[in-house]
C-alpha atoms as a PDB file:
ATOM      1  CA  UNK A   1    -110.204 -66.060  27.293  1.00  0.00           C
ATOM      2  CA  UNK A   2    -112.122 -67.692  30.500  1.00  0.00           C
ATOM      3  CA  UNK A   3    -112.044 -71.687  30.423  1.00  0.00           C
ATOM      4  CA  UNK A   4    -115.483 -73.085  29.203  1.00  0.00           C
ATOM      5  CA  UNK A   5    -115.393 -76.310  30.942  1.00  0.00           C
ATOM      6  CA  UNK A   6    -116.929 -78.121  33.490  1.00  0.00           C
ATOM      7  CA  UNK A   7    -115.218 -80.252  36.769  1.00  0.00           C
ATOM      8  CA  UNK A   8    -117.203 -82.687  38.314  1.00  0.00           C
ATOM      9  CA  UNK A   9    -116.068 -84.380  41.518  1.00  0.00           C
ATOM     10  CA  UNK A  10    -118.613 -86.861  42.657  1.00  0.00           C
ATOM     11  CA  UNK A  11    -120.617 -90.395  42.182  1.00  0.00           C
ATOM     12  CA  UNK A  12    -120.462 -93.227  40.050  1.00  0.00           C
ATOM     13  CA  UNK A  13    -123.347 -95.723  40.106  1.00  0.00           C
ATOM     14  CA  UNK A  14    -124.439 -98.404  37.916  1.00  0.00           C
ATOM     15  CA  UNK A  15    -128.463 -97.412  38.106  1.00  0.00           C
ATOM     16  CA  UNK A  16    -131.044-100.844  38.563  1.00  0.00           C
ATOM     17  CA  UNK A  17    -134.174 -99.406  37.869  1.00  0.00           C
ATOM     18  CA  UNK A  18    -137.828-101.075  38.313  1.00  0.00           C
ATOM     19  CA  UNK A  19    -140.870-100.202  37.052  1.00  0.00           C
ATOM     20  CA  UNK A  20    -143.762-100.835  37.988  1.00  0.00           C
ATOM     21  CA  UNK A  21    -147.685 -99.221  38.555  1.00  0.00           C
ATOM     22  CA  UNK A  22    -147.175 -98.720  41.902  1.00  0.00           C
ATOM     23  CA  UNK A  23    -144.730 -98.922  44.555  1.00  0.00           C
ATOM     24  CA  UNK A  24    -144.767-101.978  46.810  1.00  0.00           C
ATOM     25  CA  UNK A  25    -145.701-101.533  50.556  1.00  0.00           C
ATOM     26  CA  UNK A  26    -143.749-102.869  53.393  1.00  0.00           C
ATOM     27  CA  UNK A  27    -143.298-106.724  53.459  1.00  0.00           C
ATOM     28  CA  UNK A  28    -145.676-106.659  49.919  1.00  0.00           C
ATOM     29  CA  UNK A  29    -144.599-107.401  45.820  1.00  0.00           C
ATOM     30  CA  UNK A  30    -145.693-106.631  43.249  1.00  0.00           C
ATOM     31  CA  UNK A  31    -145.069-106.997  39.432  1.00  0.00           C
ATOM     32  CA  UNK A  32    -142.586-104.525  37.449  1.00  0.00           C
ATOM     33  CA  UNK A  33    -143.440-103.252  33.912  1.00  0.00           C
ATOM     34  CA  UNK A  34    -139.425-103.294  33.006  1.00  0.00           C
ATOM     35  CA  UNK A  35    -136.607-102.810  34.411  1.00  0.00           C
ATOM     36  CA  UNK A  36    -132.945-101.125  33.083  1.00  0.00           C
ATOM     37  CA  UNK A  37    -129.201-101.339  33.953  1.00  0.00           C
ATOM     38  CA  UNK A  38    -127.725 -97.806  32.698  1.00  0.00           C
ATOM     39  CA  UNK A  39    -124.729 -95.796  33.878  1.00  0.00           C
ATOM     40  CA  UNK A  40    -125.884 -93.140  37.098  1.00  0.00           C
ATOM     41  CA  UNK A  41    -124.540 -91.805  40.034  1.00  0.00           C
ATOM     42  CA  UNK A  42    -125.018 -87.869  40.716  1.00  0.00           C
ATOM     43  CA  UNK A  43    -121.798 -87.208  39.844  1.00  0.00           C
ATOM     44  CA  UNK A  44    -122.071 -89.111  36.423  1.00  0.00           C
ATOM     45  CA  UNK A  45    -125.333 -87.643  35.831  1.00  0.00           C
ATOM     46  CA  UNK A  46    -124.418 -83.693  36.186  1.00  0.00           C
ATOM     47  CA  UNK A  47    -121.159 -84.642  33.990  1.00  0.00           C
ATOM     48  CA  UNK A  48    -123.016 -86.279  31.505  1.00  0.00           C
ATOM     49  CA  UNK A  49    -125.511 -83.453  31.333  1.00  0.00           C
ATOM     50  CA  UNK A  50    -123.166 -80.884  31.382  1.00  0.00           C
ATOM     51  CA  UNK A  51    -121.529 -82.758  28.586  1.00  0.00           C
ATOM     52  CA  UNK A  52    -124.407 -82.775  26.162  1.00  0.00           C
ATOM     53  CA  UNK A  53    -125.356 -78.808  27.210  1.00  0.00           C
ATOM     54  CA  UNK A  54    -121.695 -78.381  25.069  1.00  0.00           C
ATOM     55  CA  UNK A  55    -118.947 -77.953  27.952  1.00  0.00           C
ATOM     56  CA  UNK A  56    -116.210 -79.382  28.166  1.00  0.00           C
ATOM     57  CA  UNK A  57    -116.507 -82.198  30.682  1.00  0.00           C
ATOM     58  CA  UNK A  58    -113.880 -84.025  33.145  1.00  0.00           C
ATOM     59  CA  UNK A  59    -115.577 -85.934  36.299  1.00  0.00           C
ATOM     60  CA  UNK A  60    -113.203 -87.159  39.018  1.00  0.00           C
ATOM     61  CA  UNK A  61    -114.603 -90.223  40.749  1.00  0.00           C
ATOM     62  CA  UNK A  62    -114.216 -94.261  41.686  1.00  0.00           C
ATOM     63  CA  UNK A  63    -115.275 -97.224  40.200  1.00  0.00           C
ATOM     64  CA  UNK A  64    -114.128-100.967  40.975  1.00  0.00           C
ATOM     65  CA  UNK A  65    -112.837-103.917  39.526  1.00  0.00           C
ATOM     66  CA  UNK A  66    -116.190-105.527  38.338  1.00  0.00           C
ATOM     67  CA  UNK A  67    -118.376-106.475  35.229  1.00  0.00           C
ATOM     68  CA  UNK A  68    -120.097-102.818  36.169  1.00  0.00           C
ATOM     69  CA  UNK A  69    -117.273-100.794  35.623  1.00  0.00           C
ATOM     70  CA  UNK A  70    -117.114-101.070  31.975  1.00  0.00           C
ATOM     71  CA  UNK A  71    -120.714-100.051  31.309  1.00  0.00           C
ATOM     72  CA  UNK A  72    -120.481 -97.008  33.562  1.00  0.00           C
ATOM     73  CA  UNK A  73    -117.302 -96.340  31.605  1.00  0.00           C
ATOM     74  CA  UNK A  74    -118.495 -96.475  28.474  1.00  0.00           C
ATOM     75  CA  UNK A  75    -121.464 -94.766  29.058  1.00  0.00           C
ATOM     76  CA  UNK A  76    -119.695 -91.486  30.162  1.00  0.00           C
ATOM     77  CA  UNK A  77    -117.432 -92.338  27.092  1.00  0.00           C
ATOM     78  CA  UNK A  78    -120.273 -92.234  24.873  1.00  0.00           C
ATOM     79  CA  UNK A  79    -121.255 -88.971  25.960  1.00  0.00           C
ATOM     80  CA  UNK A  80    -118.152 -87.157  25.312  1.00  0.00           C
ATOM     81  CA  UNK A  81    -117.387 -86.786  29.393  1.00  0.00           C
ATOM     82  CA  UNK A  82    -113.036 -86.771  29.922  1.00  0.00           C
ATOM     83  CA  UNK A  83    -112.150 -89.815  31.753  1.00  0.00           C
ATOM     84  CA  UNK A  84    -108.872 -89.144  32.664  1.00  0.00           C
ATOM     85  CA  UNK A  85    -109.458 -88.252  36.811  1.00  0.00           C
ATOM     86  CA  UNK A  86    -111.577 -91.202  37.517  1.00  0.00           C
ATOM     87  CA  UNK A  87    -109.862 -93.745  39.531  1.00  0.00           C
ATOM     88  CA  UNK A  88    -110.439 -97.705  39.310  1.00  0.00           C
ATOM     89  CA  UNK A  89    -110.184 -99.354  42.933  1.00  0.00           C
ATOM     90  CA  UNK A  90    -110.145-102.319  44.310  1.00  0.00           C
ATOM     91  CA  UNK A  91    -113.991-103.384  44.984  1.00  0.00           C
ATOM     92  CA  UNK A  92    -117.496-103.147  43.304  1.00  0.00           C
ATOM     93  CA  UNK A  93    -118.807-100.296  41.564  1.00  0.00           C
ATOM     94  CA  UNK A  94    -121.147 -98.215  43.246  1.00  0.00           C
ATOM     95  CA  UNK A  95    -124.987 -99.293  42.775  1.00  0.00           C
ATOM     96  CA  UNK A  96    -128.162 -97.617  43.221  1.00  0.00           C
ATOM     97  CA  UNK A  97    -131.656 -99.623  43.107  1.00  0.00           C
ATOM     98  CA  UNK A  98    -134.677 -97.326  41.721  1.00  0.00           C
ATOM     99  CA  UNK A  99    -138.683 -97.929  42.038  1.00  0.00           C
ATOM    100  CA  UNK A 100    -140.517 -95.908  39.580  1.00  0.00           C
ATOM    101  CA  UNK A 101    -143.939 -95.675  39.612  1.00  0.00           C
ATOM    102  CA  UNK A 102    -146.569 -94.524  36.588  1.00  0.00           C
ATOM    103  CA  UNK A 103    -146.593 -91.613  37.805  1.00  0.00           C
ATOM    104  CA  UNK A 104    -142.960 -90.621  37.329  1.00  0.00           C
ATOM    105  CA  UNK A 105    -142.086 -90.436  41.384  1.00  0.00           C
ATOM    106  CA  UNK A 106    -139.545 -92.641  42.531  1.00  0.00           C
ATOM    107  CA  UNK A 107    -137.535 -93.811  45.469  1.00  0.00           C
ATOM    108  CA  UNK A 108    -133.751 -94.719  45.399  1.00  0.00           C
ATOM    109  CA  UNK A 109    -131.367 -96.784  47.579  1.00  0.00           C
ATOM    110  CA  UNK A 110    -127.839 -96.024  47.013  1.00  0.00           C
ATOM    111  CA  UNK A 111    -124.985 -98.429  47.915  1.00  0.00           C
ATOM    112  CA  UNK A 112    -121.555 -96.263  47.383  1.00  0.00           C
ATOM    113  CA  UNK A 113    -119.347 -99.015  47.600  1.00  0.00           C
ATOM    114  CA  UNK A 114    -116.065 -97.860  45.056  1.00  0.00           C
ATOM    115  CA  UNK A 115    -117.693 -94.372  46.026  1.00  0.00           C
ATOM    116  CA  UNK A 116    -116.955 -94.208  49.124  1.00  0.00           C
ATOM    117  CA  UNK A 117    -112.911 -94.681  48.146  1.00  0.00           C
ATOM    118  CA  UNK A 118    -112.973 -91.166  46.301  1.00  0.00           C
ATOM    119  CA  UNK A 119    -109.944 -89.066  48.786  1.00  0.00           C
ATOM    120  CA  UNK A 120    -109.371 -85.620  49.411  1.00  0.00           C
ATOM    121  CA  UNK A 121    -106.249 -86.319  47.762  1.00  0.00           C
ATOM    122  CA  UNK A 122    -108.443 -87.168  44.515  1.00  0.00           C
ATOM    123  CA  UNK A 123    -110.128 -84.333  44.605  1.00  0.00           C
ATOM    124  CA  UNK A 124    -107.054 -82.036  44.786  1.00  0.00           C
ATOM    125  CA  UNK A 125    -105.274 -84.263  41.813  1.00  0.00           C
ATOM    126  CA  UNK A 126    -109.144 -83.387  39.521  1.00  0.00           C
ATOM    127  CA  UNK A 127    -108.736 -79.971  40.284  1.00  0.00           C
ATOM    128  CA  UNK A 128    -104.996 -79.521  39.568  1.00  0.00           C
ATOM    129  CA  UNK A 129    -105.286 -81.217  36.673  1.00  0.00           C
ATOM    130  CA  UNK A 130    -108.109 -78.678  34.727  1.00  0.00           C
ATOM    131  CA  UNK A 131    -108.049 -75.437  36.858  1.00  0.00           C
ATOM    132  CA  UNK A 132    -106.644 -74.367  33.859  1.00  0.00           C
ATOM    133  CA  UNK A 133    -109.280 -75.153  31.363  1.00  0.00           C
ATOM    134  CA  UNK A 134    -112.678 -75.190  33.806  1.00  0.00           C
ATOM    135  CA  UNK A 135    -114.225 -72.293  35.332  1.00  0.00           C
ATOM    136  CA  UNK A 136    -116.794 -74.134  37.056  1.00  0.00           C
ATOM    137  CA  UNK A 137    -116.840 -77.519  39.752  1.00  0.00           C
ATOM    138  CA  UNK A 138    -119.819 -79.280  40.406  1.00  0.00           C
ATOM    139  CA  UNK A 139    -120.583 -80.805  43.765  1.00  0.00           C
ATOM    140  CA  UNK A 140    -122.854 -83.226  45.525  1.00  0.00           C
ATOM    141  CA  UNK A 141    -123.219 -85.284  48.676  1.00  0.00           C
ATOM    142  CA  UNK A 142    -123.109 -89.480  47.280  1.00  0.00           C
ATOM    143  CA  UNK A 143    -119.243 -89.147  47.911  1.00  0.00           C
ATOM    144  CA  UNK A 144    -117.880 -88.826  51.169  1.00  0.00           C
ATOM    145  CA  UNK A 145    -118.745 -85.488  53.327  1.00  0.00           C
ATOM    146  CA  UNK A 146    -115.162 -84.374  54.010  1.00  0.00           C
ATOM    147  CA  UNK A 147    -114.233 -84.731  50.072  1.00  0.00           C
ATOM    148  CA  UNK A 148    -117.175 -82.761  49.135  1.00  0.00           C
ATOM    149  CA  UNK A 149    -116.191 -80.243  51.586  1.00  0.00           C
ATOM    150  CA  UNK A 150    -112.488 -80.121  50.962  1.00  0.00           C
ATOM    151  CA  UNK A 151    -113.105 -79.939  47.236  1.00  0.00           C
ATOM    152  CA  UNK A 152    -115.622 -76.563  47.979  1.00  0.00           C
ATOM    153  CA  UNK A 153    -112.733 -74.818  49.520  1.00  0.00           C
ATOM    154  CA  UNK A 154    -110.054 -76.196  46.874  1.00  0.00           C
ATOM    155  CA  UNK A 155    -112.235 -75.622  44.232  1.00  0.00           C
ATOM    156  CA  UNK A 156    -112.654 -71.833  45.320  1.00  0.00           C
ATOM    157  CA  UNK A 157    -108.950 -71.442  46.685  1.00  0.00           C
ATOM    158  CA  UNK A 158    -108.549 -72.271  42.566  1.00  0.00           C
ATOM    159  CA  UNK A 159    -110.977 -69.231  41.418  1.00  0.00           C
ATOM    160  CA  UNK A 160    -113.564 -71.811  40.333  1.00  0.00           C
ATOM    161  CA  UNK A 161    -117.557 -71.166  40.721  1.00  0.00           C
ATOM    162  CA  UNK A 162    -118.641 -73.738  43.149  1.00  0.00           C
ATOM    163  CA  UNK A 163    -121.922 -75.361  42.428  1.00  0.00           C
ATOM    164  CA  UNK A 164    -123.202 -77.180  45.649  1.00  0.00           C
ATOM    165  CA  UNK A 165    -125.987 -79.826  44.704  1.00  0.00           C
ATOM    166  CA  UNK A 166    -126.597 -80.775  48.445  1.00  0.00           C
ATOM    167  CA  UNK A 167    -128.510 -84.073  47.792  1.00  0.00           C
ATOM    168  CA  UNK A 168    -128.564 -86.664  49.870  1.00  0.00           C
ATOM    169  CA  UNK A 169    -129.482 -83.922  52.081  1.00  0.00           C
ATOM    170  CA  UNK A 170    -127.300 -83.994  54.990  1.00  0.00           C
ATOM    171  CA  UNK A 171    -125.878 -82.100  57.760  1.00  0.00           C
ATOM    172  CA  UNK A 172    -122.306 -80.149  56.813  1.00  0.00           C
ATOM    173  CA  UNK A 173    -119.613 -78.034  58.519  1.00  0.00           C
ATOM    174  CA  UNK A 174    -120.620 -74.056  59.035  1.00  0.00           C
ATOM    175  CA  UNK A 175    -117.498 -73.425  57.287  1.00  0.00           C
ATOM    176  CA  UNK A 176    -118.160 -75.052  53.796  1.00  0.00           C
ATOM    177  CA  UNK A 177    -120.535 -72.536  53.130  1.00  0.00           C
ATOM    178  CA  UNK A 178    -118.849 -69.680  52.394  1.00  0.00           C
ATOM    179  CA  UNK A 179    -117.002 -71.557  49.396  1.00  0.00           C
ATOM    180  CA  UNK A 180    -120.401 -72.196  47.907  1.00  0.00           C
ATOM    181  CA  UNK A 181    -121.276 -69.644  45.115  1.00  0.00           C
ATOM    182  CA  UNK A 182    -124.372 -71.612  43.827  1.00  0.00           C
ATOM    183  CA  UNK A 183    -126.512 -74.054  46.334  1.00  0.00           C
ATOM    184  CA  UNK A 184    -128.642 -76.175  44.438  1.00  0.00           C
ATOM    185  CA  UNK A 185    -131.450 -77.867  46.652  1.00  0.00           C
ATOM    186  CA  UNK A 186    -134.892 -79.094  45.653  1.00  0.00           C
ATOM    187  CA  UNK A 187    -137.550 -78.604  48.427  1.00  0.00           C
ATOM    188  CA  UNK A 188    -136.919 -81.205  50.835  1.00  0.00           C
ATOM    189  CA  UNK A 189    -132.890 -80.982  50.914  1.00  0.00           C
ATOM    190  CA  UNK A 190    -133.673 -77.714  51.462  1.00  0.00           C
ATOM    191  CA  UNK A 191    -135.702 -78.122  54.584  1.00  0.00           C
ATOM    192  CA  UNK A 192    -133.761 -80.898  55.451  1.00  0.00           C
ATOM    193  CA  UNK A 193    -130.700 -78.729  55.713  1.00  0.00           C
ATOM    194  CA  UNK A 194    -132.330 -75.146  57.164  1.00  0.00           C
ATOM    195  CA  UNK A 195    -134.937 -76.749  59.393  1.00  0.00           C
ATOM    196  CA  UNK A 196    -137.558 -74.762  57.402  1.00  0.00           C
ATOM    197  CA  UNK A 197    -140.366 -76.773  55.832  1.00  0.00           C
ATOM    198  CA  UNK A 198    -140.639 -75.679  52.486  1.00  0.00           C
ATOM    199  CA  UNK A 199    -144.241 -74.981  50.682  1.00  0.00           C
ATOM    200  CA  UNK A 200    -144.229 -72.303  48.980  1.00  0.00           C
ATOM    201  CA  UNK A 201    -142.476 -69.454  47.516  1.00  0.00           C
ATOM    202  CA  UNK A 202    -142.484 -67.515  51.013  1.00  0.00           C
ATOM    203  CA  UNK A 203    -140.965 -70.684  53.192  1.00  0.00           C
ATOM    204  CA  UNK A 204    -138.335 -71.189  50.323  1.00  0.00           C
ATOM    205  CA  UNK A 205    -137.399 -67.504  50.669  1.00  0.00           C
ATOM    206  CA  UNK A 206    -136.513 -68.231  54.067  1.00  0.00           C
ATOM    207  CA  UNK A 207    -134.969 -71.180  53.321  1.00  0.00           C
ATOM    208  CA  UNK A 208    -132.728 -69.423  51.320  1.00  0.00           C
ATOM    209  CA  UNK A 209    -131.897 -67.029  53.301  1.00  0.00           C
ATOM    210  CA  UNK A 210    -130.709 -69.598  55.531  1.00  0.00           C
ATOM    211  CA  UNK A 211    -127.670 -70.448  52.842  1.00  0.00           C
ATOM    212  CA  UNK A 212    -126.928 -66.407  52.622  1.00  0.00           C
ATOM    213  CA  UNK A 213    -126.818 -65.928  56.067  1.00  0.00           C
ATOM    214  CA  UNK A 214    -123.422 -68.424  55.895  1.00  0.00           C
ATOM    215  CA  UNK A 215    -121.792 -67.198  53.123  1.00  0.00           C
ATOM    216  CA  UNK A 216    -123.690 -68.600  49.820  1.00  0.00           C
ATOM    217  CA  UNK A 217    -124.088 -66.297  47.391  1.00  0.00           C
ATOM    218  CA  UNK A 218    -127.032 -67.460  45.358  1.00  0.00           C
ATOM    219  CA  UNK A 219    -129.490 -69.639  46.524  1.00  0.00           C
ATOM    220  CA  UNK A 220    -131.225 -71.372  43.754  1.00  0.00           C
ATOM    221  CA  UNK A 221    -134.394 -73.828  45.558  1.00  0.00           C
ATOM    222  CA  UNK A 222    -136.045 -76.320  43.196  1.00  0.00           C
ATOM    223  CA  UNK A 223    -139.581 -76.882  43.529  1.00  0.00           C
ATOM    224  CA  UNK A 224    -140.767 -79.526  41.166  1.00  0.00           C
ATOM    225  CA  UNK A 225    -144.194 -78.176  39.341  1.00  0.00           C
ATOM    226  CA  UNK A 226    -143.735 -75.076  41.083  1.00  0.00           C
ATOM    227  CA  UNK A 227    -140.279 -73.728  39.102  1.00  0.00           C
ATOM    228  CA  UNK A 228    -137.603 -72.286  41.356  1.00  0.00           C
ATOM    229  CA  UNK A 229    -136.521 -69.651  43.621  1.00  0.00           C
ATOM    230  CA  UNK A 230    -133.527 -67.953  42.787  1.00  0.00           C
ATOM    231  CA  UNK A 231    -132.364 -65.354  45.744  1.00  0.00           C
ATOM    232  CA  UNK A 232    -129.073 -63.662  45.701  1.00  0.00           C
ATOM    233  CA  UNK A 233    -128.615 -60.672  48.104  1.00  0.00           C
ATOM    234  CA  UNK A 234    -129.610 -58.234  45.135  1.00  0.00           C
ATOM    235  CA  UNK A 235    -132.522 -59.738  44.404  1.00  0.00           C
ATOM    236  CA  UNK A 236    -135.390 -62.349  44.397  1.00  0.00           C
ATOM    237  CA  UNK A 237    -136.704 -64.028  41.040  1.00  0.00           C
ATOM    238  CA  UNK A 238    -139.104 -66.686  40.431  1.00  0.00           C
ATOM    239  CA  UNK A 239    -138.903 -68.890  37.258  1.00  0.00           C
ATOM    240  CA  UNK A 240    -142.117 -70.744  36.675  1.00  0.00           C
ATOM    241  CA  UNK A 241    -141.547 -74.647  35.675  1.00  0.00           C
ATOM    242  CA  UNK A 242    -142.105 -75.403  31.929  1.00  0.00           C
ATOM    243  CA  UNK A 243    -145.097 -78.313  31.455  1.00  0.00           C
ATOM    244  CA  UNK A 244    -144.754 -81.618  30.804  1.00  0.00           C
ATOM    245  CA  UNK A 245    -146.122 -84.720  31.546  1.00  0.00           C
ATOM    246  CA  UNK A 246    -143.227 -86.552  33.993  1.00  0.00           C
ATOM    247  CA  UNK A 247    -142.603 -90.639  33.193  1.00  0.00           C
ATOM    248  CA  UNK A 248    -139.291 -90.598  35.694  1.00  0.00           C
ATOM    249  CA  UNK A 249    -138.140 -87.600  38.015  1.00  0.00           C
ATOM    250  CA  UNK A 250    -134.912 -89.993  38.722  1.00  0.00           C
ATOM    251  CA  UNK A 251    -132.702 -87.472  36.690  1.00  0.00           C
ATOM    252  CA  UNK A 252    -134.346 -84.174  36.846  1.00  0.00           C
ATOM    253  CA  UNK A 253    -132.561 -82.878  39.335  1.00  0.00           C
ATOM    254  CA  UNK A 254    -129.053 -83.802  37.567  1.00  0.00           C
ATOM    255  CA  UNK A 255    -130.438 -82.032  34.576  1.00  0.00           C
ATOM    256  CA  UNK A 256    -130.364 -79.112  35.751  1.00  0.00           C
ATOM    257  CA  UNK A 257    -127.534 -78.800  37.882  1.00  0.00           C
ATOM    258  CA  UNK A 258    -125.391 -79.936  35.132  1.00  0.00           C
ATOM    259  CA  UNK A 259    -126.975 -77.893  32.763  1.00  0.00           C
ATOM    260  CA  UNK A 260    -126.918 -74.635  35.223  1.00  0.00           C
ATOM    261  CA  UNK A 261    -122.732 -75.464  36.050  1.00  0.00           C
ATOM    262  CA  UNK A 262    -122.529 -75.711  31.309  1.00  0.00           C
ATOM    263  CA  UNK A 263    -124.362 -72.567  30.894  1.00  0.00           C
ATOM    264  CA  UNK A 264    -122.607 -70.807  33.822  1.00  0.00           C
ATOM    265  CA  UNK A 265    -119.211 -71.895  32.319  1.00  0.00           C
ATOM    266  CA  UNK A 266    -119.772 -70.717  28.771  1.00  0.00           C
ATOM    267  CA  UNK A 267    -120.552 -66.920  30.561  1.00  0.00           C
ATOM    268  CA  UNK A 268    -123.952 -66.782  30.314  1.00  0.00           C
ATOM    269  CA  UNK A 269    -126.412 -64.629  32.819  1.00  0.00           C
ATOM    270  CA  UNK A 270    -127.651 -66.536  35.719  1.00  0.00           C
ATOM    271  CA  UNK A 271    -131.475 -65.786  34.355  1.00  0.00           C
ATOM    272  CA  UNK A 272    -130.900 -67.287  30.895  1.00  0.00           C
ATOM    273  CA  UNK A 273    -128.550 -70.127  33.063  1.00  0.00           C
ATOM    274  CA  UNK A 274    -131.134 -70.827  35.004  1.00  0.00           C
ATOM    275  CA  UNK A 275    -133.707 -70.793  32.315  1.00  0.00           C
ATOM    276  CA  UNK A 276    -131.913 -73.469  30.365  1.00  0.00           C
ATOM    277  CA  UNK A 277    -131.422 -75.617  33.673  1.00  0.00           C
ATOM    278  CA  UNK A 278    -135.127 -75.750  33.820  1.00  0.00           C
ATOM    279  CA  UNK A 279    -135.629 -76.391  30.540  1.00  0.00           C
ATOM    280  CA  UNK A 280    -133.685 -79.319  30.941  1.00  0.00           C
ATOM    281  CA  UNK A 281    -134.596 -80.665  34.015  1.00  0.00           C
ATOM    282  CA  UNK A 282    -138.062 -80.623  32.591  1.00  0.00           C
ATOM    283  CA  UNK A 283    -137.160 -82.816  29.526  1.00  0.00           C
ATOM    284  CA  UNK A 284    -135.424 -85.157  31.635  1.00  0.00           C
ATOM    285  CA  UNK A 285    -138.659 -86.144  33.480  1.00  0.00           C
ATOM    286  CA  UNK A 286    -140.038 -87.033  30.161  1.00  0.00           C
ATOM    287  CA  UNK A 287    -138.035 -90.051  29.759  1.00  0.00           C
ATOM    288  CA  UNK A 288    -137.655 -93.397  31.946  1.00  0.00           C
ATOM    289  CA  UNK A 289    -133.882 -93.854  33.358  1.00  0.00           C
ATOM    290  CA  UNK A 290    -131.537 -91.968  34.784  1.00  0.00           C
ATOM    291  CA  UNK A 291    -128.657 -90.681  31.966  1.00  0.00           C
ATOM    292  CA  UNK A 292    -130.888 -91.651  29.217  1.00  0.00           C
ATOM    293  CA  UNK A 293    -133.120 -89.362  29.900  1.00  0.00           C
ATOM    294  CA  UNK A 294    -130.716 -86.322  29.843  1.00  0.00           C
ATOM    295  CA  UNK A 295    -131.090 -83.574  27.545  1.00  0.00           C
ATOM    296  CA  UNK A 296    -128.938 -82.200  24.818  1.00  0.00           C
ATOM    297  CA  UNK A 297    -128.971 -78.542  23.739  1.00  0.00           C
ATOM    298  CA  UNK A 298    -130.880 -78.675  21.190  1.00  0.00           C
ATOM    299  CA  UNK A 299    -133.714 -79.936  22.584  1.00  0.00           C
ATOM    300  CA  UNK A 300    -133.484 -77.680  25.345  1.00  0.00           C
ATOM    301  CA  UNK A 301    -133.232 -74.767  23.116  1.00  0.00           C
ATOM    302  CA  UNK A 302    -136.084 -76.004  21.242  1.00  0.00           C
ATOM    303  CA  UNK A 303    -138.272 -75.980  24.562  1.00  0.00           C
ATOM    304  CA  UNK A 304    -136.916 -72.601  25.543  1.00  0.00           C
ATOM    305  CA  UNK A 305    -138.193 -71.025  22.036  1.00  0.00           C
ATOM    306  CA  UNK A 306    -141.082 -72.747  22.181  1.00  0.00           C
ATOM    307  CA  UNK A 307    -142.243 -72.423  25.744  1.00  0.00           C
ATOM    308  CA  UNK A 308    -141.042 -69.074  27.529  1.00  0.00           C
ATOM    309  CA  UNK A 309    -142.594 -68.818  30.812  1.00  0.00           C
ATOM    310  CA  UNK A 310    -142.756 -65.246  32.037  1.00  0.00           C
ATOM    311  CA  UNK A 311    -140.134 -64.131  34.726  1.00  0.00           C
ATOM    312  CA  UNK A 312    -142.334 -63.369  37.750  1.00  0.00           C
ATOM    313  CA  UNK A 313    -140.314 -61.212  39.752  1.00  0.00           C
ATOM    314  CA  UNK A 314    -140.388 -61.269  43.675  1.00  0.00           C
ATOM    315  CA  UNK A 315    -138.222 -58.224  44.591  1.00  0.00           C
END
């Protein structure tokens, strides 16, 4: 029987989020509505979704020595993620400070601090550890470059499916691509990255052939409002976003990678995978915070019944 579960190798960040009306200009302040302190971190995020989507969950990652660690801790704790390849280090916990305005958008300043102490040597220990019991490792770009890239080519040297979530967007080795199976970028990582700007469905199909062209073998683009673009050699789909009304986009992006890396793990098609990914990276813009405002399956399967947007298919 294939292993269900779900590796994560990536961030931990205790989230300080503000909200406020509007977001301050340069030199200017101006008065929040609230503000939170909740567990975060890209990494954390995708393992906690992935958790609540019903996979079996490990993340590998760093924290420090430091009042933060336990409530990043017990936040994955509560959510049923496997804490057994995260590392405490000497340090501070990672932080990242978030500015939400009432419309939902938000800007983010991440300090990786114990982050930045997660080794290649880490990553190989993770992946060791549950090769036997995960089919599927999850990726992004808040830990540092080489580990991301070394754990793409362990991870696939293992027979996992590599999910690349290439946020911050930022330049990486030629090489890495070809252990990608799934690239996960929203609109501007994926301009960032190809050097096409990305407006609509004909500039993200260039985009992604950019990511086929160097070995990925589905490139699934993100485009807020607008759904996403999935395009694997065989064939070009695109999924039309489900409506809501966003409070916090912080998360959304989490949602549905985590969600995608769950759904791909339990053997489901990539249409109803990626189906379910939007789903919940809809839901998670409903809701202020960052892991709070993840999904579980439930209420993504609700949405799904409820609100079936018609395949529209490109080619």
């Amino acid at each position: 029987m294939k292993p269900n579960g779900v590796l994560v190798v990536g961030s931990i960040t205790a989230d300080v989020t503000a909200f406020s009306r509007r977001l301050p200009g340069r030199g200017e302040t101006v008065l929040g509505d609230d503000c939170t302190l909740v567990l975060g971190g890209k990494g954390a995020n995708q393992a906690v979704a992935a958790a609540r989507a019903g996979s079996p969950t490990w993340l590998a990652g760093c924290v420090g020595r430091d009042p933060f660690r336990e409530i990043v801790m017990s936040g994955l704790r509560s959510h049923g993620v496997a804490l057994t390849q995260i590392r405490t280090v000497e340090g501070r916990t990672g932080v990242a400070h978030i500015r939400v305005d009432a419309s939902g958008e938000n800007d983010i300043v991440i300090t990786p601090l114990a982050n930045a102490s997660l080794d290649t040597e880490m990553a190989d220990d993770g992946i060791r550890a549950v090769q036997d019991v995960v089919s599927v490792l999850l990726l992004q770009l808040e830990i540092p470059t080489q580990v991301t890239c070394h754990a793409a080519k362990a991870g696939a040297a293992a027979g996992l499916t590599v999910v690349l979530d290439p946020a911050p967007a930022q330049e990486l080795p030629e090489d890495v691509w070809r252990h990608v199976d799934v690239v996960t970028p929203n609109e501007s990582e994926a301009g960032a990255l190809t050097g096409v700007a990305v407006t609509d469905l004909e500039s993200a199909g260039r985009a992604a052939s950019w990511f086929l062209d160097r070995g990925v073998g589905h490139a699934l683009i993100t485009l807020g409002s607008g759904g996403a673009l999935s395009v694997t050699a065989a064939r070009t789909r695109h999924f039309p976003a489900y409506p809501v009304t966003p409070v916090d986009t912080t998360a959304a992006g989490d949602a549905f990678t985590g969600f995608l890396g769950a759904a791909l793990a339990a053997g489901l098609d990539d249409g109803t995978a990626i189906r379910r990914a939007m789903a919940a990276g809809a839901l998670a813009t409903t809701r202020a915070g960052a892991s709070p405002s993840l999904p579980d399956r439930a209420a993504v399967e609700t949405m799904m019944a409820g609100t079936n947007p018609v395949l529209d298919v490109v080619s």
